[in-house]
PDB file of N, CA and C in Angstrom:
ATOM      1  N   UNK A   1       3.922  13.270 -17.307  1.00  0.00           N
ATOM      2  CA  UNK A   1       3.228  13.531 -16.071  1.00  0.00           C
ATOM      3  C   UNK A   1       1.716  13.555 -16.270  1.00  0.00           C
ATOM      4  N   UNK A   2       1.220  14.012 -17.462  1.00  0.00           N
ATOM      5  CA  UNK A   2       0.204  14.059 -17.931  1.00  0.00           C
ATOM      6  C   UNK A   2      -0.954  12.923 -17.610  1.00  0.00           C
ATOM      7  N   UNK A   3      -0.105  12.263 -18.636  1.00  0.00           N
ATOM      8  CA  UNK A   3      -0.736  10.856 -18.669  1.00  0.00           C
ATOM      9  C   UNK A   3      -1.003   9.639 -17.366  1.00  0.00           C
ATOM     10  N   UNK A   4       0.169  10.040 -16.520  1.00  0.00           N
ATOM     11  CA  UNK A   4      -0.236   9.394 -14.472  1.00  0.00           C
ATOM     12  C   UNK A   4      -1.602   9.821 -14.068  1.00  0.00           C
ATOM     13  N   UNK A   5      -1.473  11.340 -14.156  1.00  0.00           N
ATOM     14  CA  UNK A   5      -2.651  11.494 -13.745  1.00  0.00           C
ATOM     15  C   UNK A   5      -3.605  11.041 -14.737  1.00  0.00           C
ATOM     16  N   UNK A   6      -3.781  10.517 -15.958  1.00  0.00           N
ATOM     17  CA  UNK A   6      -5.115  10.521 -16.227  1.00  0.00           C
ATOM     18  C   UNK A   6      -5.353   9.083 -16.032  1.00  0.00           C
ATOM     19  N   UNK A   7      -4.305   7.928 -15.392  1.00  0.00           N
ATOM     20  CA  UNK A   7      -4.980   7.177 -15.049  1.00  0.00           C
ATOM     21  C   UNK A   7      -4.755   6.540 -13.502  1.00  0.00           C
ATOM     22  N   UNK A   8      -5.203   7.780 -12.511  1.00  0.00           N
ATOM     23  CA  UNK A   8      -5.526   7.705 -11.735  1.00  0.00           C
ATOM     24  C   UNK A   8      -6.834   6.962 -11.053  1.00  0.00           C
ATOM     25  N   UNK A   9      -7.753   7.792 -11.811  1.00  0.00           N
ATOM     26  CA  UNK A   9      -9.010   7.226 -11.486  1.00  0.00           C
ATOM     27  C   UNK A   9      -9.289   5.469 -11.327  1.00  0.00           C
ATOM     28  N   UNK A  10      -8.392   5.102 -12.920  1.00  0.00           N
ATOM     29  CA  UNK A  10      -8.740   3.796 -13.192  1.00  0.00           C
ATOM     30  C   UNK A  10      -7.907   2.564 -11.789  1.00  0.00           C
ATOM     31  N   UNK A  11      -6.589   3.332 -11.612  1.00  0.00           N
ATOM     32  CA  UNK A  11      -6.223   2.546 -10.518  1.00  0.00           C
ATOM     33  C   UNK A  11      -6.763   2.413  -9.122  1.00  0.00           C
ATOM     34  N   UNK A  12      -7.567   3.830  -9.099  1.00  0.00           N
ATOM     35  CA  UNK A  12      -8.526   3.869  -7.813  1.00  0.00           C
ATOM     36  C   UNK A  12      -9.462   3.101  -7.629  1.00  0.00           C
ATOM     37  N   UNK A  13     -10.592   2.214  -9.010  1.00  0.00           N
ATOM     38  CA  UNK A  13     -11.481   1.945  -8.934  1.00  0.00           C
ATOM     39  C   UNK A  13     -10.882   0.333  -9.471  1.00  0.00           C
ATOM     40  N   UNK A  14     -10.336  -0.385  -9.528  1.00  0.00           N
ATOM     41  CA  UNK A  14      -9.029  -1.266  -9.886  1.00  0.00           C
ATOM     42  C   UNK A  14      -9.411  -2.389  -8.815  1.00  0.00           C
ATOM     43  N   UNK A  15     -10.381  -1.998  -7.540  1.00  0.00           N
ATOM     44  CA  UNK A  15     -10.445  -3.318  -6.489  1.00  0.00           C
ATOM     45  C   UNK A  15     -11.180  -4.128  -6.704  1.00  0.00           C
ATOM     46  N   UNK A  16     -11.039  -5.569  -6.402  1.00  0.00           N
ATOM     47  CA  UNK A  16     -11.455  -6.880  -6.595  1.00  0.00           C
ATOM     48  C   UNK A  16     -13.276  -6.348  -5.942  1.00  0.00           C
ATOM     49  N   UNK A  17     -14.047  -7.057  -6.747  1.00  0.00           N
ATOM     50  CA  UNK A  17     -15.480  -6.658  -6.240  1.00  0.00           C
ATOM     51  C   UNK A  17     -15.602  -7.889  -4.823  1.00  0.00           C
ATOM     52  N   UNK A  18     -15.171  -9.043  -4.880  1.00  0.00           N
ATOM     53  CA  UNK A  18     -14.880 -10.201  -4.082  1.00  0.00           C
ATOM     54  C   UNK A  18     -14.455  -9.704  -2.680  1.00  0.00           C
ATOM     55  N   UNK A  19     -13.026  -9.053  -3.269  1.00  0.00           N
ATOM     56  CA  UNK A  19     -12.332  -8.857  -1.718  1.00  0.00           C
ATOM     57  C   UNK A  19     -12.996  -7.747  -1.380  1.00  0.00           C
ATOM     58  N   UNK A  20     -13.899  -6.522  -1.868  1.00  0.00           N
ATOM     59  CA  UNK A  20     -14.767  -5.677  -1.152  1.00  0.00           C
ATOM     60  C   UNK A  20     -15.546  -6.368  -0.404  1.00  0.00           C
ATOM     61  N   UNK A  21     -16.097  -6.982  -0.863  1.00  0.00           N
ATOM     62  CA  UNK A  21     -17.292  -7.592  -0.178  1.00  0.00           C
ATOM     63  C   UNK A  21     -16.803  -8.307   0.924  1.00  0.00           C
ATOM     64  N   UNK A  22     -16.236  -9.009   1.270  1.00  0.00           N
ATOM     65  CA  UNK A  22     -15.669  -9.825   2.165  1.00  0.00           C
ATOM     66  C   UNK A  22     -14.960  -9.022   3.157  1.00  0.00           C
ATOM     67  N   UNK A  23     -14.097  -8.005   2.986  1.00  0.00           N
ATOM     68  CA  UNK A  23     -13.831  -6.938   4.115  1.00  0.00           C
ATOM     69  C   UNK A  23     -15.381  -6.690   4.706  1.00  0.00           C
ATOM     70  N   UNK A  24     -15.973  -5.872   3.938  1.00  0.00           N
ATOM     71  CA  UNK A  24     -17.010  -5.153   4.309  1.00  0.00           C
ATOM     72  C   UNK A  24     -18.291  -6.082   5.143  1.00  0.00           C
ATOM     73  N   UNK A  25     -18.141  -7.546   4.627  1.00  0.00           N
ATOM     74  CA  UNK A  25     -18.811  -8.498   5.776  1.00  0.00           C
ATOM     75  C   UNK A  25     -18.281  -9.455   7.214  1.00  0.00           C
ATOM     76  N   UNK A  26     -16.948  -8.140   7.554  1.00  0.00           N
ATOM     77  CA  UNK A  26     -16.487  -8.882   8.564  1.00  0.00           C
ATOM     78  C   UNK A  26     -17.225  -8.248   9.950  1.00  0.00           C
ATOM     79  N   UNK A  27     -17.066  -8.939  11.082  1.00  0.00           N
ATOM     80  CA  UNK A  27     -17.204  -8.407  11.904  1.00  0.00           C
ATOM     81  C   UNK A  27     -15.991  -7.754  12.492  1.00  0.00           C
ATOM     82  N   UNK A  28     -16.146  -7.213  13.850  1.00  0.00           N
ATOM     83  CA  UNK A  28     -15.518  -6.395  14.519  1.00  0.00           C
ATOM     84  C   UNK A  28     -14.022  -6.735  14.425  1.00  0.00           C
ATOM     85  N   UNK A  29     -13.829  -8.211  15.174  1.00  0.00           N
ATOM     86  CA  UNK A  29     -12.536  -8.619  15.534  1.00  0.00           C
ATOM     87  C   UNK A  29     -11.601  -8.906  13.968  1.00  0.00           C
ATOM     88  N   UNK A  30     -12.841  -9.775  13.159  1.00  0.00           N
ATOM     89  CA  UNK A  30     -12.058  -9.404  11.421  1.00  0.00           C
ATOM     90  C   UNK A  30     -11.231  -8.595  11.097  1.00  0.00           C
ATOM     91  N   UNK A  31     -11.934  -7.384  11.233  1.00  0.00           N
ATOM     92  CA  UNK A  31     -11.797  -5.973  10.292  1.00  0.00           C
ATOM     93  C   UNK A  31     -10.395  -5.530  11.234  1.00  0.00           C
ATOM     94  N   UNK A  32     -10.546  -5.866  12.174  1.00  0.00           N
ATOM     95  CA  UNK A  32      -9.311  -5.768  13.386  1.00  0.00           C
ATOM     96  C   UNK A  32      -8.053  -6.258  12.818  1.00  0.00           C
ATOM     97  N   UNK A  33      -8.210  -7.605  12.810  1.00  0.00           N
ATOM     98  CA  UNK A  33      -7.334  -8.369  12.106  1.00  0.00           C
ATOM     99  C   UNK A  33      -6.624  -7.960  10.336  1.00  0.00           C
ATOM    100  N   UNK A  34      -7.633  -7.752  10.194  1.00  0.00           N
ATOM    101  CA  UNK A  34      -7.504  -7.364   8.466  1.00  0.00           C
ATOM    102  C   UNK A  34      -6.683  -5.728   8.859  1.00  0.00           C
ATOM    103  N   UNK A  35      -7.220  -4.964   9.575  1.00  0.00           N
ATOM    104  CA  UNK A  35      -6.063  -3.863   9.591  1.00  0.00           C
ATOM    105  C   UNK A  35      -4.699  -3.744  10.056  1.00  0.00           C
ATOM    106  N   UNK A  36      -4.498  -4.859  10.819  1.00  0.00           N
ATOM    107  CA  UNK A  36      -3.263  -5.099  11.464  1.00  0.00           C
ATOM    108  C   UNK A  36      -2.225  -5.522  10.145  1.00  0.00           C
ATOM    109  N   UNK A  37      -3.183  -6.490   9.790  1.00  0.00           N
ATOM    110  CA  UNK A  37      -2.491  -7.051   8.293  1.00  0.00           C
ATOM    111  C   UNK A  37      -1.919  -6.160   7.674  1.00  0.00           C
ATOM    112  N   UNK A  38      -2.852  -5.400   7.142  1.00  0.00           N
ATOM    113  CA  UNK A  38      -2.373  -4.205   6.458  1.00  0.00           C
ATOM    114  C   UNK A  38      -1.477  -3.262   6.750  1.00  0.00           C
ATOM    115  N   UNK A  39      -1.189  -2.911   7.934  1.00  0.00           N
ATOM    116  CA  UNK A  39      -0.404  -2.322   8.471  1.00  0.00           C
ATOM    117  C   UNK A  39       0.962  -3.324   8.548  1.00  0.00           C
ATOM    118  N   UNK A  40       1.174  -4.479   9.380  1.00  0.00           N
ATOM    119  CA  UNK A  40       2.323  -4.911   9.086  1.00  0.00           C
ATOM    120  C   UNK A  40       2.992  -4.921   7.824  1.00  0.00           C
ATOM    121  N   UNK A  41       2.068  -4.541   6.766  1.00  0.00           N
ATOM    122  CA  UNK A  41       2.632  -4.960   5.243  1.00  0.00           C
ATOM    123  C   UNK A  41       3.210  -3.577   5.340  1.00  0.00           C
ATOM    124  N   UNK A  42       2.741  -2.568   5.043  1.00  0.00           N
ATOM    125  CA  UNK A  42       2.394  -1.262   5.319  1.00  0.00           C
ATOM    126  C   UNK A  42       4.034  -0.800   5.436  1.00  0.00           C
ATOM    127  N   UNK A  43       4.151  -1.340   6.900  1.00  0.00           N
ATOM    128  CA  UNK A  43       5.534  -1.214   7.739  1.00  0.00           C
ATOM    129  C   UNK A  43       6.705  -1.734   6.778  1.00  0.00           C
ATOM    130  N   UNK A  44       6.511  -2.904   6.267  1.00  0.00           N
ATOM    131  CA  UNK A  44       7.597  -3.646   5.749  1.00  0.00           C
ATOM    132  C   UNK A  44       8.028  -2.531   4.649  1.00  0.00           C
ATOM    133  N   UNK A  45       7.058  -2.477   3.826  1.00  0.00           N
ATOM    134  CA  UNK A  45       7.137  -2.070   2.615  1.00  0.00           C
ATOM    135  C   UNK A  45       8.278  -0.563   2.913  1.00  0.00           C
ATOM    136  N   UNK A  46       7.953   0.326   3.681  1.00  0.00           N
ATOM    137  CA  UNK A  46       8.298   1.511   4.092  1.00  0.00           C
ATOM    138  C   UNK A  46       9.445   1.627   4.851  1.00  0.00           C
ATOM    139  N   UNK A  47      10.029   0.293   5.620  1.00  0.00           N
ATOM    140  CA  UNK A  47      11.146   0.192   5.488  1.00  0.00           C
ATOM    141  C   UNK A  47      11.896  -0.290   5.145  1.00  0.00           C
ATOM    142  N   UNK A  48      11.500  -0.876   3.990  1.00  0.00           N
ATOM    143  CA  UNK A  48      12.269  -1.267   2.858  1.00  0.00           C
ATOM    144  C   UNK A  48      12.783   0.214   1.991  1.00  0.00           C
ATOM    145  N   UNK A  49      11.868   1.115   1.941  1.00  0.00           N
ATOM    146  CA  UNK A  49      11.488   2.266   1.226  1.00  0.00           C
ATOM    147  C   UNK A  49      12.872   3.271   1.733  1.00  0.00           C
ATOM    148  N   UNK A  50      12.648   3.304   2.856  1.00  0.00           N
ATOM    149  CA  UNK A  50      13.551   3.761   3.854  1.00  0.00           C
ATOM    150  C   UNK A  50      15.162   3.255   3.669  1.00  0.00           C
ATOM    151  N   UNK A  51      15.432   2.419   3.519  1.00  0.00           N
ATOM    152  CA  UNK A  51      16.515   1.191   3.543  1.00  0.00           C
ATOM    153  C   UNK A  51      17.432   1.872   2.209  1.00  0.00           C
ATOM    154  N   UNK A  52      16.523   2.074   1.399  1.00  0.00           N
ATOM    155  CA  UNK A  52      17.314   2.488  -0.577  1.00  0.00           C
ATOM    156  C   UNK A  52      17.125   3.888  -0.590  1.00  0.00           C
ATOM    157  N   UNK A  53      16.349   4.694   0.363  1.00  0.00           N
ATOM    158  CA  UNK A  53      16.706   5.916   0.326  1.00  0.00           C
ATOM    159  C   UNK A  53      17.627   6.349   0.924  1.00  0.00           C
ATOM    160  N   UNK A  54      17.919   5.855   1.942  1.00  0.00           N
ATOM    161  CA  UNK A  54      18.913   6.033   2.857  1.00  0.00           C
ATOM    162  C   UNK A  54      20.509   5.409   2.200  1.00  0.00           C
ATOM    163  N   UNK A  55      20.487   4.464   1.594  1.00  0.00           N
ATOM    164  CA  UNK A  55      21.480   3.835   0.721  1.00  0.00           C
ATOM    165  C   UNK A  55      22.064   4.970  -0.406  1.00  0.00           C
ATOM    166  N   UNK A  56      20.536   5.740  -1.189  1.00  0.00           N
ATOM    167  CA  UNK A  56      21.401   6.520  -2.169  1.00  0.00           C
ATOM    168  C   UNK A  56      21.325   7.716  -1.633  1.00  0.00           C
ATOM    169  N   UNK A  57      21.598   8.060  -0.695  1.00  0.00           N
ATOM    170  CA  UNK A  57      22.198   9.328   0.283  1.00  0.00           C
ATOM    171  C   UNK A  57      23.297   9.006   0.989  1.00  0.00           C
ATOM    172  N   UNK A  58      23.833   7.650   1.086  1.00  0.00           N
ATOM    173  CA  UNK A  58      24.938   7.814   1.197  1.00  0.00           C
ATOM    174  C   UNK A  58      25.946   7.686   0.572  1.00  0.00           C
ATOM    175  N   UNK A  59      25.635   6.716  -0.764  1.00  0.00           N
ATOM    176  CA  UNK A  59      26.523   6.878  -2.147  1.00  0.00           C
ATOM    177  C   UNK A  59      25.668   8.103  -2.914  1.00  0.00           C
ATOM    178  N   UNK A  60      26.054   9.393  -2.602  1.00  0.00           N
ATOM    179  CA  UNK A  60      25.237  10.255  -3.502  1.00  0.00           C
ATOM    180  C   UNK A  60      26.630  11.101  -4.139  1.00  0.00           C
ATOM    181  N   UNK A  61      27.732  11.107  -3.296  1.00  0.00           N
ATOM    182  CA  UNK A  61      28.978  11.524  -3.800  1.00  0.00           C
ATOM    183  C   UNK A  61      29.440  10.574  -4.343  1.00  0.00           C
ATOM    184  N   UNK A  62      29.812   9.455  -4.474  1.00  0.00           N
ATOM    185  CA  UNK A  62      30.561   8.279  -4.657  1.00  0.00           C
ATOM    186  C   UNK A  62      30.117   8.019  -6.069  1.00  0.00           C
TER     187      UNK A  62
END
């Protein structure tokens, strides 16, 4: 457990200097777009997440 946290930091600071920059020079309707993105992924991912938790709760006796 130790050791996750100590490399926290490094995965925090881990973002492309490129794709910063390029978010950060969008305009309005961009940044719009770019969050939607993110969010549809967002969604998928979580119910996928959802999908195998729910799976091993119901084989949890079995």
């Amino acid at each position: 457990m130790k050791w996750s946290l100590a490399l926290l930091p490094a995965a925090l600071y881990g973002q492309c200097a490129q794709c910063f920059r390029t978010a950060s020079a969008q305009q309005a309707a961009g940044m719009r777009a770019l969050n939607q993105g993110i969010l549809i992924l967002l969604i998928l991912v979580l119910a996928m997440l959802a999908g195998i938790a729910w799976l091993a709760y119901r084989r949890r006796d079995a």
